[in-house]
Protein backbone atom coordinates (compact mmCIF):
# COMPACT_ATOMS: atom_id res chain seq x y z
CA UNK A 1 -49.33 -60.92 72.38
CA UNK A 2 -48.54 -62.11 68.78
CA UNK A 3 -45.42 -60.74 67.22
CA UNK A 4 -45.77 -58.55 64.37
CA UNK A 5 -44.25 -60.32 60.94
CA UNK A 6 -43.29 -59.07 58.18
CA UNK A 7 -45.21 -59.80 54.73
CA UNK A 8 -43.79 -62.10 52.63
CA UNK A 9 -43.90 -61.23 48.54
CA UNK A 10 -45.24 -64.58 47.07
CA UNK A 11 -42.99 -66.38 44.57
CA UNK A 12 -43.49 -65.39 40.57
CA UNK A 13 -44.66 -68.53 38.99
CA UNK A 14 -41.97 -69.69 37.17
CA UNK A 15 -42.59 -70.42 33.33
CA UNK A 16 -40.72 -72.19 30.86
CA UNK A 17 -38.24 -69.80 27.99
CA UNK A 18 -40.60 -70.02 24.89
CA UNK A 19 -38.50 -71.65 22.04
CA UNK A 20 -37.04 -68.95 19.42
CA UNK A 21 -39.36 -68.09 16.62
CA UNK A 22 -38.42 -67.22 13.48
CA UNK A 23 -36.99 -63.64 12.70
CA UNK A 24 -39.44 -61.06 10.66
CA UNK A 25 -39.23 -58.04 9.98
CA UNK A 26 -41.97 -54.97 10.56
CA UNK A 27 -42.80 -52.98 7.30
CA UNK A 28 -44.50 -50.04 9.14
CA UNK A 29 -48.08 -52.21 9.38
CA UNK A 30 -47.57 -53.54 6.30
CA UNK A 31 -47.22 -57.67 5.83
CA UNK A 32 -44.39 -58.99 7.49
CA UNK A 33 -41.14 -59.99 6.13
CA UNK A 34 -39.96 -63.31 6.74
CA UNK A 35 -36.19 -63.79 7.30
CA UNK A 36 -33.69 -65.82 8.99
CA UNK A 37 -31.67 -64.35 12.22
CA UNK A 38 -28.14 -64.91 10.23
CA UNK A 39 -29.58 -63.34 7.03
CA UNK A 40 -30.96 -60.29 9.30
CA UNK A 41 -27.39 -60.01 10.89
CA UNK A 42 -25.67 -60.41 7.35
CA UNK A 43 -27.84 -57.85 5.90
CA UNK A 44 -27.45 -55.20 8.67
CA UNK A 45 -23.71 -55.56 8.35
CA UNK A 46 -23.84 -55.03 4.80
CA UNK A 47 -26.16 -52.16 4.86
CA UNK A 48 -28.62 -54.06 2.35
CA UNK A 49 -32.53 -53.28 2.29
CA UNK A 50 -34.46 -56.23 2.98
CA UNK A 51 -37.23 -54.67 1.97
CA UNK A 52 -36.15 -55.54 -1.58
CA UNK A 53 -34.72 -58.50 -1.17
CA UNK A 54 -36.53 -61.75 -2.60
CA UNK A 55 -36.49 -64.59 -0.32
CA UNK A 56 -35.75 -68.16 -1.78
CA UNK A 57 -36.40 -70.24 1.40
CA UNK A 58 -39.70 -71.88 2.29
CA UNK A 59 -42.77 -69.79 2.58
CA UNK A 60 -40.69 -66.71 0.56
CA UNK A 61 -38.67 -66.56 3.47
CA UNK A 62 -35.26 -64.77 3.03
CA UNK A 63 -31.72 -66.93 3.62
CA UNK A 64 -28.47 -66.84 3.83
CA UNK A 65 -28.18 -67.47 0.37
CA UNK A 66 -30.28 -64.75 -0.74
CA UNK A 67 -28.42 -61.78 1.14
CA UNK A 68 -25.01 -63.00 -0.02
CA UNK A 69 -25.98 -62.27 -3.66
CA UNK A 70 -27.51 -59.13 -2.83
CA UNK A 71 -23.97 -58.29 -1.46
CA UNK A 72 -22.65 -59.57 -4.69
CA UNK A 73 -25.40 -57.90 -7.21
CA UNK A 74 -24.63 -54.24 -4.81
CA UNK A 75 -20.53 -54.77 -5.42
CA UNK A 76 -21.30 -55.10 -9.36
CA UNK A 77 -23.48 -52.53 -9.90
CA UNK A 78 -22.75 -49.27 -11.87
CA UNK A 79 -21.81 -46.56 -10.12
CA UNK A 80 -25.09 -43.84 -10.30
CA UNK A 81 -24.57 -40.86 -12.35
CA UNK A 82 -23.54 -37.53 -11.04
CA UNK A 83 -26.34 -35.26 -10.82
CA UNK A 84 -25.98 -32.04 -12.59
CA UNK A 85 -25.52 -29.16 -10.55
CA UNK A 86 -28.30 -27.56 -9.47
CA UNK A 87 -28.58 -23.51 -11.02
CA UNK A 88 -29.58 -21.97 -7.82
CA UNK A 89 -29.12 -18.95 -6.15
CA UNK A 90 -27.16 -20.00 -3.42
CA UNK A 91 -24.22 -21.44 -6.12
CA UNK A 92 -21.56 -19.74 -7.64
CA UNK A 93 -21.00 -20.28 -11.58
CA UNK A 94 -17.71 -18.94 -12.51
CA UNK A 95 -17.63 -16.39 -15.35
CA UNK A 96 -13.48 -16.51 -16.04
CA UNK A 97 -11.12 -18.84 -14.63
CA UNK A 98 -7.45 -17.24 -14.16
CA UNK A 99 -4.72 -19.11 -13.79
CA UNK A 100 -2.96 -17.87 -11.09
CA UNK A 101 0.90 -18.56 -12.34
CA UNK A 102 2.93 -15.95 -14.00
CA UNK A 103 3.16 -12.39 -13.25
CA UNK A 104 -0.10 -13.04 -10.85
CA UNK A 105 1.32 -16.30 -8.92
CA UNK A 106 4.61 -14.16 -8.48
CA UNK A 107 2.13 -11.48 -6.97
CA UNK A 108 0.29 -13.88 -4.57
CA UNK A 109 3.21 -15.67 -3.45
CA UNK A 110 5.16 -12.20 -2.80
CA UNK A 111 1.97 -10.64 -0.72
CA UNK A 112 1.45 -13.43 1.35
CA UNK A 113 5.14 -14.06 1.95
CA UNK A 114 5.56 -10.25 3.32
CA UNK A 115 2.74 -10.97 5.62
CA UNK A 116 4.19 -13.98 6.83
CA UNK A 117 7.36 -13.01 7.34
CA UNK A 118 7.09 -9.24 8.77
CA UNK A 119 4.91 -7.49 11.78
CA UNK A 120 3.72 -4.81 9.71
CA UNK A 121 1.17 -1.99 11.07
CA UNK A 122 0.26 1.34 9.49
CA UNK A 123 0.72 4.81 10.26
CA UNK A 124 -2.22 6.98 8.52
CA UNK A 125 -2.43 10.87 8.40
CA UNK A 126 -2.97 13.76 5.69
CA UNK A 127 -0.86 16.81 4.37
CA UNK A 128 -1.63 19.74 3.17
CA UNK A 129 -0.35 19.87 -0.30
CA UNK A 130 -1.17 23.63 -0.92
CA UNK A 131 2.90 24.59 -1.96
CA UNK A 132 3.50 20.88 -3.48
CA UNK A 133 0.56 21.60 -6.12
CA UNK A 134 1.85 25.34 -6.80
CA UNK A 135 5.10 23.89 -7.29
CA UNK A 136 4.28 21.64 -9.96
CA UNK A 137 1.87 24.09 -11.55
CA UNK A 138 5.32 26.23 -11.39
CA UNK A 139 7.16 22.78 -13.18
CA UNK A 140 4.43 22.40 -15.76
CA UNK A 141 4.38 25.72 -17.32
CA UNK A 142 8.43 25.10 -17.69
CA UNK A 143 7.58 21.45 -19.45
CA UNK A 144 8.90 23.01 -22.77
CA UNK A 145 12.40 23.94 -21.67
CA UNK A 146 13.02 21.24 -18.81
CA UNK A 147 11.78 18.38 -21.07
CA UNK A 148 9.19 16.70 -19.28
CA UNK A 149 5.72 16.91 -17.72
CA UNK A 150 6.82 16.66 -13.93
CA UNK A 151 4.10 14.50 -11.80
CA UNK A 152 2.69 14.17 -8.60
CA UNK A 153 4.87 11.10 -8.40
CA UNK A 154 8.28 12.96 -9.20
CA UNK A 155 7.74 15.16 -6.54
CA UNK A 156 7.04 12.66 -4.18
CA UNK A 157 10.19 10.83 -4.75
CA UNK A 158 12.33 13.16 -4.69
CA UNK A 159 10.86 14.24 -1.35
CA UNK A 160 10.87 11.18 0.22
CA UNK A 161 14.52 9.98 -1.03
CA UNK A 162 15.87 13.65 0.75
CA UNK A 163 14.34 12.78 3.94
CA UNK A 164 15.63 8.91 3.91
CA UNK A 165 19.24 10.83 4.47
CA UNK A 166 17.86 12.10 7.65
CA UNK A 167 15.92 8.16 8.91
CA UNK A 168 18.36 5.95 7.62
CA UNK A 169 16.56 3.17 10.07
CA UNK A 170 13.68 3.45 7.52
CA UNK A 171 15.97 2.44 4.99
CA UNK A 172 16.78 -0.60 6.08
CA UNK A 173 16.10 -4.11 5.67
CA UNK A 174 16.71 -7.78 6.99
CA UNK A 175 18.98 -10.33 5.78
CA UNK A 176 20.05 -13.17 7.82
CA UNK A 177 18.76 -12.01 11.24
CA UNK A 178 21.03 -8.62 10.42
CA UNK A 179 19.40 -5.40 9.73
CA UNK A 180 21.29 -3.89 6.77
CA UNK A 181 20.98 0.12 7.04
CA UNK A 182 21.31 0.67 3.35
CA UNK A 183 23.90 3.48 1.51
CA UNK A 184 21.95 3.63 -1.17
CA UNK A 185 18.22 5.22 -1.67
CA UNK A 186 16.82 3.14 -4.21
CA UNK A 187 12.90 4.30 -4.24
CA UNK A 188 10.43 1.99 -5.88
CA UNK A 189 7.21 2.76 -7.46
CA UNK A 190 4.45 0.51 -7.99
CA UNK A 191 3.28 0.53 -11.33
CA UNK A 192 -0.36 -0.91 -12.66
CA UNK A 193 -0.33 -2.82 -15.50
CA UNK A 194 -2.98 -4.89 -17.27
CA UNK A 195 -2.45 -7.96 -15.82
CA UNK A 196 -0.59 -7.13 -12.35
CA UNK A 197 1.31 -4.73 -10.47
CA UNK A 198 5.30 -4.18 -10.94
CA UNK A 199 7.68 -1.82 -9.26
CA UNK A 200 10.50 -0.17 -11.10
CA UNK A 201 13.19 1.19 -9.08
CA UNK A 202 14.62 4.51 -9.33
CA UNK A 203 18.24 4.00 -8.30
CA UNK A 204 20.35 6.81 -5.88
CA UNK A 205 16.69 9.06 -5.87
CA UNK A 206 18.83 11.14 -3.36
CA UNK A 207 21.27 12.87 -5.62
CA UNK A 208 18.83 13.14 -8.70
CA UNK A 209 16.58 16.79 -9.28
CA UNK A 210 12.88 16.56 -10.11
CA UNK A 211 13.83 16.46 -13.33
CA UNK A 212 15.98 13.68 -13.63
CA UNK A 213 13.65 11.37 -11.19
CA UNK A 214 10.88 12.83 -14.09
CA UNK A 215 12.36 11.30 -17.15
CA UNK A 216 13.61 8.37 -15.44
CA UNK A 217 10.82 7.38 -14.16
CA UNK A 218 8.72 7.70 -17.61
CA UNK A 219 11.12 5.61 -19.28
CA UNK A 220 10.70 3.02 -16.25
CA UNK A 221 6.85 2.97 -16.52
CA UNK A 222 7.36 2.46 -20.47
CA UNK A 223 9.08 -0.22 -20.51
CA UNK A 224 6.96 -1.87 -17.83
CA UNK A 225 3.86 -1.71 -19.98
CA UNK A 226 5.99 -2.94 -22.48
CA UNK A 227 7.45 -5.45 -20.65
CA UNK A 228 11.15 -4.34 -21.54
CA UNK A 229 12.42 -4.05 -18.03
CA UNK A 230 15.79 -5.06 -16.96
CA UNK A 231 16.19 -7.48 -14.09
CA UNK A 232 18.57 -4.73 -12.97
CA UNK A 233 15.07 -1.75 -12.95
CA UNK A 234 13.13 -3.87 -10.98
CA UNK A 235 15.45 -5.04 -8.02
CA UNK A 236 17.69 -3.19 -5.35
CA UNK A 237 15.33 -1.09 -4.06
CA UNK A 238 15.05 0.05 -0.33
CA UNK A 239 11.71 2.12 0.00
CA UNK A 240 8.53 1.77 -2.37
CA UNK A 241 5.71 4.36 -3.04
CA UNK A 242 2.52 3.61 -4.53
CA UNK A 243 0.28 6.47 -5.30
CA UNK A 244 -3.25 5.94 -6.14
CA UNK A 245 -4.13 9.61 -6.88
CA UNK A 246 -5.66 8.65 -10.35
CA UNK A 247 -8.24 6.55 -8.96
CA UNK A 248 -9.96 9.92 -6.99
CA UNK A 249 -11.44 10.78 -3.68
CA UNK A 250 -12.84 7.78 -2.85
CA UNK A 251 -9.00 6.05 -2.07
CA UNK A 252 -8.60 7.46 0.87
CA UNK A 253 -6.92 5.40 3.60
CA UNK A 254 -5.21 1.94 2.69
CA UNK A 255 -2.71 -0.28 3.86
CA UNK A 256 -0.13 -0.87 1.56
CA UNK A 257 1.58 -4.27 1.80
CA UNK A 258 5.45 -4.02 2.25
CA UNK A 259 7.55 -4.83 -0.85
CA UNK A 260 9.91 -7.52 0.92
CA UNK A 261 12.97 -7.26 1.50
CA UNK A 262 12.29 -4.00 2.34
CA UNK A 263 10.87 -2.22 5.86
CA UNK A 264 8.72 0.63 4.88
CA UNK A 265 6.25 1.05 2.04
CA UNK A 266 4.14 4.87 1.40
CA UNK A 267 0.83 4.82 0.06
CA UNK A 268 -0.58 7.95 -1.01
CA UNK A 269 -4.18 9.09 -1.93
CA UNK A 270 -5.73 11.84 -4.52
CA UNK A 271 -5.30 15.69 -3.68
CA UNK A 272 -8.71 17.11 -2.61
CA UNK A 273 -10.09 20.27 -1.46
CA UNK A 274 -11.32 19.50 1.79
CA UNK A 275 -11.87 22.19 4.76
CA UNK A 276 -9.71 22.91 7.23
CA UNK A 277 -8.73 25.31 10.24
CA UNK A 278 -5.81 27.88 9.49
CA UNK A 279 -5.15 30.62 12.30
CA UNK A 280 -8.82 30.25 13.34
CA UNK A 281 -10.88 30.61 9.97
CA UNK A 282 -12.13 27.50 7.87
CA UNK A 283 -10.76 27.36 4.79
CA UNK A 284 -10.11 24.86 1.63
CA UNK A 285 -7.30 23.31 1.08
CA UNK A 286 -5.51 20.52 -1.16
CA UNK A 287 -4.88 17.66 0.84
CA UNK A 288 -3.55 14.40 0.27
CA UNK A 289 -3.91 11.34 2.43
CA UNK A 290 -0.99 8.98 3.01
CA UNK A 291 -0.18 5.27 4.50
CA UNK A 292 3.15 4.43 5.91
CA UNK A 293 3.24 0.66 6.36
CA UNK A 294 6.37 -0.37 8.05
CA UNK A 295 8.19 -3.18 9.77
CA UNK A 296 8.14 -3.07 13.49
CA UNK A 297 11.16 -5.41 13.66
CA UNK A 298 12.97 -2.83 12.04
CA UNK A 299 11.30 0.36 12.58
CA UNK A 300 9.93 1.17 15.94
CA UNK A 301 7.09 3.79 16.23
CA UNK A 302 8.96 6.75 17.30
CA UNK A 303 11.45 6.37 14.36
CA UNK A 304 7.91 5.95 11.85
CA UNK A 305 6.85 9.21 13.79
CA UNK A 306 9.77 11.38 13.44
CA UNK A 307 10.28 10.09 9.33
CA UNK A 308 6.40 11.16 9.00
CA UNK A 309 7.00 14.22 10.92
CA UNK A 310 10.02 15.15 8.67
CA UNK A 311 8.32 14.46 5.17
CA UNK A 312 4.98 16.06 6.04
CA UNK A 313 7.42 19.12 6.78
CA UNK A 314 8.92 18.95 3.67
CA UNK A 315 6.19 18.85 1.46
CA UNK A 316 4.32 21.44 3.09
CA UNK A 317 7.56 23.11 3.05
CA UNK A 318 9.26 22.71 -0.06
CA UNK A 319 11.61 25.22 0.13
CA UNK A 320 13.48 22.75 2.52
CA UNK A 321 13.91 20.26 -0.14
CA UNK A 322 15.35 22.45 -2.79
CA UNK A 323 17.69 24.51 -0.77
């Protein structure tokens, strides 16, 4: 029997490499552009359109020559005009430009550096500011003989300057990886002006009355619209209030931004009737919504708890802080 072989592919014909043509160039269908293989490289690497380039060589064809001084013509030519900017809906046009330098740099800076340098986080609650608002009505009808209108404000730092005695931690700060648990109770109070915020300090608010924290600190906001302050009214201070009361209800919660170098900073919201539970029955009463902002490398949680716990008693209590 035959063996079985295996089929053998026949051989490709072998043909002879056709000799290189000259370059063109496809213009979608359109006639062909004629153009040598080193102008085609020199124009690629030069990013130049051959499409509107005209050739000098034979036939029309483009050369060497005639890329080179489209190089040269594309290095010479004026740069285009900017377009002006389109006025649509998507853009922003800016109505006021404000330079931010003066007292609003010194604001920026200050803000961000507080974040930056402190692990702040906010306790948020509200009080019941029933006996704090019969108290001042009780101030108020006296304005004639004690000499002032006594605020909101006053009360508040006076309040909050008696229970720093009692959380000295609060009233602390740090200064060269030391915390410094201040002597004095210097309370600060961030005051709105025109162009910025500023924060005049009332100096040893523990062992002033409502009175004297009154006056002083309607001379302070006087001269800060005025711009009178003394480097001396504006520094030293070791605890800062800000009370946005006069803006109304619609303040409510906020977190305040600590006032470096201190640790603790109280924001307070507008009195409102709002209705609560007392010994079972629903009733109205004032209350005010506060912010305490603190340091946590300073002031742990149960110390923020117990200084909250201590001024919410006192101001719902006020017969504590004038005994």
């Amino acid at each position: 029997a035959a063996k079985a072989t295996e089929p053998v592919a026949a051989e490709a014909p072998k043909t002879e490499a056709a000799p290189p043509k000259e370059a063109a160039a496809a213009t979608g269908g359109q006639e062909r552009i004629r153009i040598s293989p080193v102008a085609r490289k020199l124009a690629e690497e030069n990013a130049i359109d051959i499409t509107q380039v005209a050739g000098t060589g034979p036939n029309g064809r483009i050369v060497r020559e005639d890329i080179e001084k489209a190089i040269a013509d594309k290095k010479t030519a004026p740069a285009p005009a900017a377009a002006a900017p389109a006025e649509t809906t998507g853009e922003r046009r800016a109505k006021q430009t404000i330079p931010l330098t003066g007292m609003r740099g010194t604001i920026a800076e200050r803000m961000h550096q507080s974040l930056a340098v402190s692990a702040q986080l906010t306790a948020m609650g509200e009080i019941d500011m029933s006996e704090i608002v019969s108290l001042r009505n009780n101030l108020t009808a006296q304005e004639n003989t004690i000499g002032t209108r006594v605020t909101y404000t006053d009360i508040l730092v006076f309040a909050i300057a008696r229970v720093l005695r009692d959380h000295p931690k609060v009233n602390a700060s740090i200064v060269d990886k030391e915390i410094k648990v201040w002597e004095d109770i210097n309370v600060g109070v961030a005051t709105a002006l025109e162009n910025g915020l500023i924060v005049p300090v009332v100096k040893n608010a523990n062992q002033k009355s409502i009175v004297d924290i009154s006056k002083e600190i309607k001379l302070l906001v006087e001269k800060a619209k005025e711009n009178k302050l003394s480097a001396d009214e504006i520094t030293g201070g070791t605890f800062t209030l800000t009370n946005l009361g006069a803006l109304g209800s619609g303040w409510t919660f906020e977190t305040a931004i600590i006032n470096q170098p201190e640790s603790a900073i109280l924001r307070v919201g507008a009195i409102t009737d709002r209705a609560v539970v007392r010994e079972g029955q629903i009733v109205a009463r004032p209350i005010m919504t506060y912010s305490l902002t603190y340091d946590h490398r300073v002031i742990d949680g149960a110390v923020a708890a117990s200084f909250i716990s201590s001024l919410v008693s006192a101001l719902e209590n006020p017969t504590l802080l004038l005994a």
